[in-house]
C-alpha atoms as a PDB file:
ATOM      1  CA  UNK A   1       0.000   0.000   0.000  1.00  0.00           C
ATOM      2  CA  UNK A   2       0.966   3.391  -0.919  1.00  0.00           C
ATOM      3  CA  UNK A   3      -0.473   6.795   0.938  1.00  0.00           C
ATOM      4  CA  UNK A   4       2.227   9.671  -0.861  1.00  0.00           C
ATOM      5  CA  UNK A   5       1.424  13.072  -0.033  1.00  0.00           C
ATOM      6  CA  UNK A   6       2.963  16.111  -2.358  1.00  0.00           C
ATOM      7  CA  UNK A   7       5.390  16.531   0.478  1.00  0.00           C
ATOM      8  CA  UNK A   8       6.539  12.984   1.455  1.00  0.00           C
ATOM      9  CA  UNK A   9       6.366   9.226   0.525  1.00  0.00           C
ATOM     10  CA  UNK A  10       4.353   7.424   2.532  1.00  0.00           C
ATOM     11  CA  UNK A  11       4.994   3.195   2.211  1.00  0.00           C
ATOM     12  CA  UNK A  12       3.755   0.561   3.696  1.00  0.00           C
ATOM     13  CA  UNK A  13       4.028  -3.582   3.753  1.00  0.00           C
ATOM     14  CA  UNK A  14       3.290  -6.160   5.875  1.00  0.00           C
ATOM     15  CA  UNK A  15       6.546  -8.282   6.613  1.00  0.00           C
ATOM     16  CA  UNK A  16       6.397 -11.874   7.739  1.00  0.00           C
ATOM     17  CA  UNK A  17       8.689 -11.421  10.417  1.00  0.00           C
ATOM     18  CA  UNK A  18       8.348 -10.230  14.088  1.00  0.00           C
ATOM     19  CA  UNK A  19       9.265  -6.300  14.532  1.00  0.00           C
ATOM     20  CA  UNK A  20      12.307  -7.408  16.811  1.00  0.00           C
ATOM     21  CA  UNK A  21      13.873  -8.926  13.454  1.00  0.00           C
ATOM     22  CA  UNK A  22      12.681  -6.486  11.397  1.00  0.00           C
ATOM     23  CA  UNK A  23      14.509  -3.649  13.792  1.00  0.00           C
ATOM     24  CA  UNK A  24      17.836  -5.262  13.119  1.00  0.00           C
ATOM     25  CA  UNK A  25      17.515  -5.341   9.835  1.00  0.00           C
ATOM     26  CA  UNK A  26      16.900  -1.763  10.144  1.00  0.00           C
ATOM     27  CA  UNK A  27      19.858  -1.093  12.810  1.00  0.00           C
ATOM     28  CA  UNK A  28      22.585  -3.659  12.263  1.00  0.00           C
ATOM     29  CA  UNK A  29      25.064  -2.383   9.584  1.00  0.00           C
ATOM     30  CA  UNK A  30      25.592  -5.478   8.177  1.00  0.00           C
ATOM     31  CA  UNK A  31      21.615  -6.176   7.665  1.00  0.00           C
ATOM     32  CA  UNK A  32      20.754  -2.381   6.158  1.00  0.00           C
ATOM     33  CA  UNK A  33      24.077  -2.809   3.512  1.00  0.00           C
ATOM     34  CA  UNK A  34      22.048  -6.354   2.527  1.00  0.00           C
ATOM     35  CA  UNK A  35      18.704  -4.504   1.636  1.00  0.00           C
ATOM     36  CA  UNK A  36      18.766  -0.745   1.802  1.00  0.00           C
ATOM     37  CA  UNK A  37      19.004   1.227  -2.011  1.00  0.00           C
ATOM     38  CA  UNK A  38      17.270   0.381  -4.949  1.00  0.00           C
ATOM     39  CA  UNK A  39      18.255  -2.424  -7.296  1.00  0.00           C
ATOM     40  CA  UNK A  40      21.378  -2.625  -8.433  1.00  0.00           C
ATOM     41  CA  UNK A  41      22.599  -0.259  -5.608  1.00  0.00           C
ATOM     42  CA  UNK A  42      25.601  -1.437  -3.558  1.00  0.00           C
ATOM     43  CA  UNK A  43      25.608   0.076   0.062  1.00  0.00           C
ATOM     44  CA  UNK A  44      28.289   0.821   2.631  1.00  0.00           C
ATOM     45  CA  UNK A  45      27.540   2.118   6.466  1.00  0.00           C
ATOM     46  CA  UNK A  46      30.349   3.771   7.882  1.00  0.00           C
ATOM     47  CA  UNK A  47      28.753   5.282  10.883  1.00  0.00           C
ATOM     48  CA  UNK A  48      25.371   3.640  12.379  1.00  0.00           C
ATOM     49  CA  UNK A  49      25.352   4.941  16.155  1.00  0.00           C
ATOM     50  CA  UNK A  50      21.466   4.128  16.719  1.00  0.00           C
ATOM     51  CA  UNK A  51      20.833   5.926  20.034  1.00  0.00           C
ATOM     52  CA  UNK A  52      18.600   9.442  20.009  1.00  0.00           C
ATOM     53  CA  UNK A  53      21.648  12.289  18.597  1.00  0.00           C
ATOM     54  CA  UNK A  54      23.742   9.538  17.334  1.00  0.00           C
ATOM     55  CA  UNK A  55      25.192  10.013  13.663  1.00  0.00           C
ATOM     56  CA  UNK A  56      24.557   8.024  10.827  1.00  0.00           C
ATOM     57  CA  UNK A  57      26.313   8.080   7.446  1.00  0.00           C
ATOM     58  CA  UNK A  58      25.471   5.695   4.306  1.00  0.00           C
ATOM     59  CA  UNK A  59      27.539   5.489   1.214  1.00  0.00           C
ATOM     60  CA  UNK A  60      25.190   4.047  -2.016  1.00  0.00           C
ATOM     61  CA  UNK A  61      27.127   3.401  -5.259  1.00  0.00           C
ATOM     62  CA  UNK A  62      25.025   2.947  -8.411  1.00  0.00           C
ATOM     63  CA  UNK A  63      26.217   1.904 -11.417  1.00  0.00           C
ATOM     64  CA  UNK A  64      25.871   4.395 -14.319  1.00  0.00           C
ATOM     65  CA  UNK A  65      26.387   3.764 -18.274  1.00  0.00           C
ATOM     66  CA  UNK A  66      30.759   4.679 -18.200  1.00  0.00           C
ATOM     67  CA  UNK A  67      31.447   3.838 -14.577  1.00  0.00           C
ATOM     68  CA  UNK A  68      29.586   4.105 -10.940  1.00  0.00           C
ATOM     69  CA  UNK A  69      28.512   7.253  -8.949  1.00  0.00           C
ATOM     70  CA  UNK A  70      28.509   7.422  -5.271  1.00  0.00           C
ATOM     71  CA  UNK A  71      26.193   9.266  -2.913  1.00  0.00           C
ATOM     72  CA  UNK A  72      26.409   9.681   0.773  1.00  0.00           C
ATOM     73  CA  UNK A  73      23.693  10.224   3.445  1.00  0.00           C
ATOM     74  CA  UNK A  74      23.932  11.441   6.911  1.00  0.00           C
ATOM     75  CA  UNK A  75      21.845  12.343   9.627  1.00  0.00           C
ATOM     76  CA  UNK A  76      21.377  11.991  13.276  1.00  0.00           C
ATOM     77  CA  UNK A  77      18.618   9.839  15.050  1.00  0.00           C
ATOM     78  CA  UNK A  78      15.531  12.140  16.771  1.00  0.00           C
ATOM     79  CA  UNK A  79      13.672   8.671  17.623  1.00  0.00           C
ATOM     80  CA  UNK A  80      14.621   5.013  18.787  1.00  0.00           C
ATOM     81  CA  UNK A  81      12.311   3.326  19.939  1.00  0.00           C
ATOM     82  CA  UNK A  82      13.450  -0.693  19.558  1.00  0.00           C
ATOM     83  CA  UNK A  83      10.719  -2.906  16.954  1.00  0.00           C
ATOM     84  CA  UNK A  84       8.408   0.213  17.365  1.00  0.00           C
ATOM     85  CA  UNK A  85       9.595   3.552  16.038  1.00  0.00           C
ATOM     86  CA  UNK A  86      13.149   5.044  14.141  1.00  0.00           C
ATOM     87  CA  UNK A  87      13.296   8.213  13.208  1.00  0.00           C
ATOM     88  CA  UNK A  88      16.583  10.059  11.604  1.00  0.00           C
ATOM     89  CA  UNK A  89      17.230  12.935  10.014  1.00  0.00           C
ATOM     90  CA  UNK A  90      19.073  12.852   6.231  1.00  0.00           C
ATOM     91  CA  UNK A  91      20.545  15.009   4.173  1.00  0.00           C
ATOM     92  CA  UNK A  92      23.062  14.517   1.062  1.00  0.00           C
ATOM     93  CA  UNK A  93      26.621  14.901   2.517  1.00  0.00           C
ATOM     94  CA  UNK A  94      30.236  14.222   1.259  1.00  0.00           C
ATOM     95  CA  UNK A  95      32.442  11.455   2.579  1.00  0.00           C
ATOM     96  CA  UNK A  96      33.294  13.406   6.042  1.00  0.00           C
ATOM     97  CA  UNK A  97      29.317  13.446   6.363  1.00  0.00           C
ATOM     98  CA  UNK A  98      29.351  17.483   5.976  1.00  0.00           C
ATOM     99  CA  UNK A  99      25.912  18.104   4.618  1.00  0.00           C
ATOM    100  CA  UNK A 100      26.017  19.636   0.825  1.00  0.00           C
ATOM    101  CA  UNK A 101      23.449  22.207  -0.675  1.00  0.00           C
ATOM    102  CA  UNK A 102      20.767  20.717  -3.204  1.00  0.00           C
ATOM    103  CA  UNK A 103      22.521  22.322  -6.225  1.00  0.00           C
ATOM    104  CA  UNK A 104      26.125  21.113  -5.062  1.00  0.00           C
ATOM    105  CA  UNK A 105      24.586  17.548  -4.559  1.00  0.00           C
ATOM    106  CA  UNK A 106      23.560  17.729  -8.515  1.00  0.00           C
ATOM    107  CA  UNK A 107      19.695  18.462  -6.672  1.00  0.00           C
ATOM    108  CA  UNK A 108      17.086  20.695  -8.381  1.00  0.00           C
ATOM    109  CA  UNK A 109      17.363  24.521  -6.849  1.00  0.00           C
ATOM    110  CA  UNK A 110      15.079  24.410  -3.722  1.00  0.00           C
ATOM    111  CA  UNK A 111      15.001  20.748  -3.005  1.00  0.00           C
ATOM    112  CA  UNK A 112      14.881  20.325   0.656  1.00  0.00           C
ATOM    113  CA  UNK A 113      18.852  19.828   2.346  1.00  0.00           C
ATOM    114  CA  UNK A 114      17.586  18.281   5.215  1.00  0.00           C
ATOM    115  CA  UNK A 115      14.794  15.632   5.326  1.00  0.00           C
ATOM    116  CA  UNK A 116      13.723  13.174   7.915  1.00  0.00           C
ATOM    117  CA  UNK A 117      12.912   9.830   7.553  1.00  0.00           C
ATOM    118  CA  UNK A 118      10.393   7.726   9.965  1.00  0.00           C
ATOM    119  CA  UNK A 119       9.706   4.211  10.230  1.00  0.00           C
ATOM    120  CA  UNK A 120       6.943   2.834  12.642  1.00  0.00           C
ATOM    121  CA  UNK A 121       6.980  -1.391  13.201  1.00  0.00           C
ATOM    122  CA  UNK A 122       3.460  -3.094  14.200  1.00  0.00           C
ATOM    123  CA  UNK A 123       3.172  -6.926  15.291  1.00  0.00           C
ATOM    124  CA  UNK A 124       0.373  -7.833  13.295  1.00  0.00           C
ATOM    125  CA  UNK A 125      -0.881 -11.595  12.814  1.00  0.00           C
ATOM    126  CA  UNK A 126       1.033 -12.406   9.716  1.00  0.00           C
ATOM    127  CA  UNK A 127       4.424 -10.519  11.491  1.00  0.00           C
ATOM    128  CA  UNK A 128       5.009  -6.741  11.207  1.00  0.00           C
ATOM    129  CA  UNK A 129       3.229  -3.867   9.543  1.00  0.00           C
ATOM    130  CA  UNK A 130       6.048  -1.498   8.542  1.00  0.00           C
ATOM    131  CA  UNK A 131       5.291   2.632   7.957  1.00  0.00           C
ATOM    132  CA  UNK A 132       7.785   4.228   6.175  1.00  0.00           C
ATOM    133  CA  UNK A 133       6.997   8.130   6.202  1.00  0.00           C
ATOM    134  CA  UNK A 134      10.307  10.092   4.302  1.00  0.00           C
ATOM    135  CA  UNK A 135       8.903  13.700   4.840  1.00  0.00           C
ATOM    136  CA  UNK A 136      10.774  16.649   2.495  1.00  0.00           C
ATOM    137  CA  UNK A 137      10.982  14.500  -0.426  1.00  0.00           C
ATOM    138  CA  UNK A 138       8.137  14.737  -3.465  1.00  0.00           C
ATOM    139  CA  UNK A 139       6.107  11.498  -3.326  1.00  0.00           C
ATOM    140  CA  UNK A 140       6.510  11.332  -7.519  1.00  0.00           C
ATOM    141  CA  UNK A 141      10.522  11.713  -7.232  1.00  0.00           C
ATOM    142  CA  UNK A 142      13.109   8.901  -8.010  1.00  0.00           C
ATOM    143  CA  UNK A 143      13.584   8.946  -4.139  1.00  0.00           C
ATOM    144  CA  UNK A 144       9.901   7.295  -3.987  1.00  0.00           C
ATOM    145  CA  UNK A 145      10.887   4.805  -6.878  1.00  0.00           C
ATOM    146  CA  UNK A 146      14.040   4.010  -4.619  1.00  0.00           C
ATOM    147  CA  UNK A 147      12.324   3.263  -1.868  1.00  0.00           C
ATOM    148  CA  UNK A 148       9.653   1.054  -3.461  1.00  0.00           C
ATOM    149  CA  UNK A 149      12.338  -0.788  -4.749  1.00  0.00           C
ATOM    150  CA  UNK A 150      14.228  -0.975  -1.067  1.00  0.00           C
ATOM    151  CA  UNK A 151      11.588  -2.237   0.377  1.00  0.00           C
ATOM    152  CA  UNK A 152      10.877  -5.163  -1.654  1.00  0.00           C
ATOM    153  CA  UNK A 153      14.250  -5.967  -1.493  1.00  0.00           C
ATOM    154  CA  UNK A 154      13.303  -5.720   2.603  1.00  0.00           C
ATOM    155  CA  UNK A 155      10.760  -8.211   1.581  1.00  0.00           C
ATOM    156  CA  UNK A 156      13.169 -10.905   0.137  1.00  0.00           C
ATOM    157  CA  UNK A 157      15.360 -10.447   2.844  1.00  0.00           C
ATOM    158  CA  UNK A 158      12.890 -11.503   5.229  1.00  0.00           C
ATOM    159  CA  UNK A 159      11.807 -14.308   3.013  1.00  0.00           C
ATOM    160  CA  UNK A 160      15.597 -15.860   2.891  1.00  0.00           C
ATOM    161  CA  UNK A 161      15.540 -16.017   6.850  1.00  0.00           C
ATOM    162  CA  UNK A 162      12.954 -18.837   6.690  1.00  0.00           C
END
């Protein structure tokens, strides 16, 4: 299911796992490099401190027609609430994790810098019913497409535990 607003994607899905797995997936760096991005997206974490103010910082390298672009995301997590609520803040950044302006990120002129990203976990009978909320990003952007895509690789991950 699929709720976007102008001013956010809004996803949802219904996991077959319990939110405690789910939540490391989320929150163990070895899990979120295994899922996180859209296809064909490779991921490193170099910083994943998942405590309320503690950094994060993601690298994502996608292949492109001549050779591979990387993009980095950091932020600091507002919420942790273990198998029942993450919250972070994102924004593009360089390597170091300093924060870049849309147009020296290759972003359109006024595209939000900083954006925040929620996640809300639900034991439901057939495991967990994940929210994704990432407010300051259009819901018809390739950030939306990305995270359609992330999540269903969420999806299979889950499915390869069983």
């Amino acid at each position: 299911m699929t709720d976007n607003r102008p001013d956010a994607v809004v996803l949802e899905r219904t996991l077959a796992a319990p939110p405690e797995r789910v939540w490391e997936l989320w929150t163990v760096p070895e899990h979120f490099e295994a899922w996180y991005g859209p296809d064909g997206a490779t991921i490193h974490v170099a910083t994943m401190d998942v405590r309320v103010g503690g950094d994060r910082l993601v690298e994502m390298r996608m292949p492109t027609p001549d050779d591979e672009m990387s993009m980095w995301f950091g932020g600091e997590h507002r919420e942790v609430s273990p198998a029942l609520r993450l919250a972070y803040s994102e924004a593009m950044t360089d390597a170091s994790g300093r924060t870049l302006a849309a147009e020296e990120a290759g972003l359109p002129s006024g595209h939000p810098v900083l954006t925040e990203v929620t996640v809300e976990l639900a034991a439901v009978d057939a495991g967990t019913h994940l929210t994704l909320t990432h407010a300051g990003i259009p819901a018809d952007s390739p950030g939306a497409t990305g995270w359609a895509m992330a999540l269903d690789k969420l999806v299979a991950a889950l499915e390869g535990d069983g």
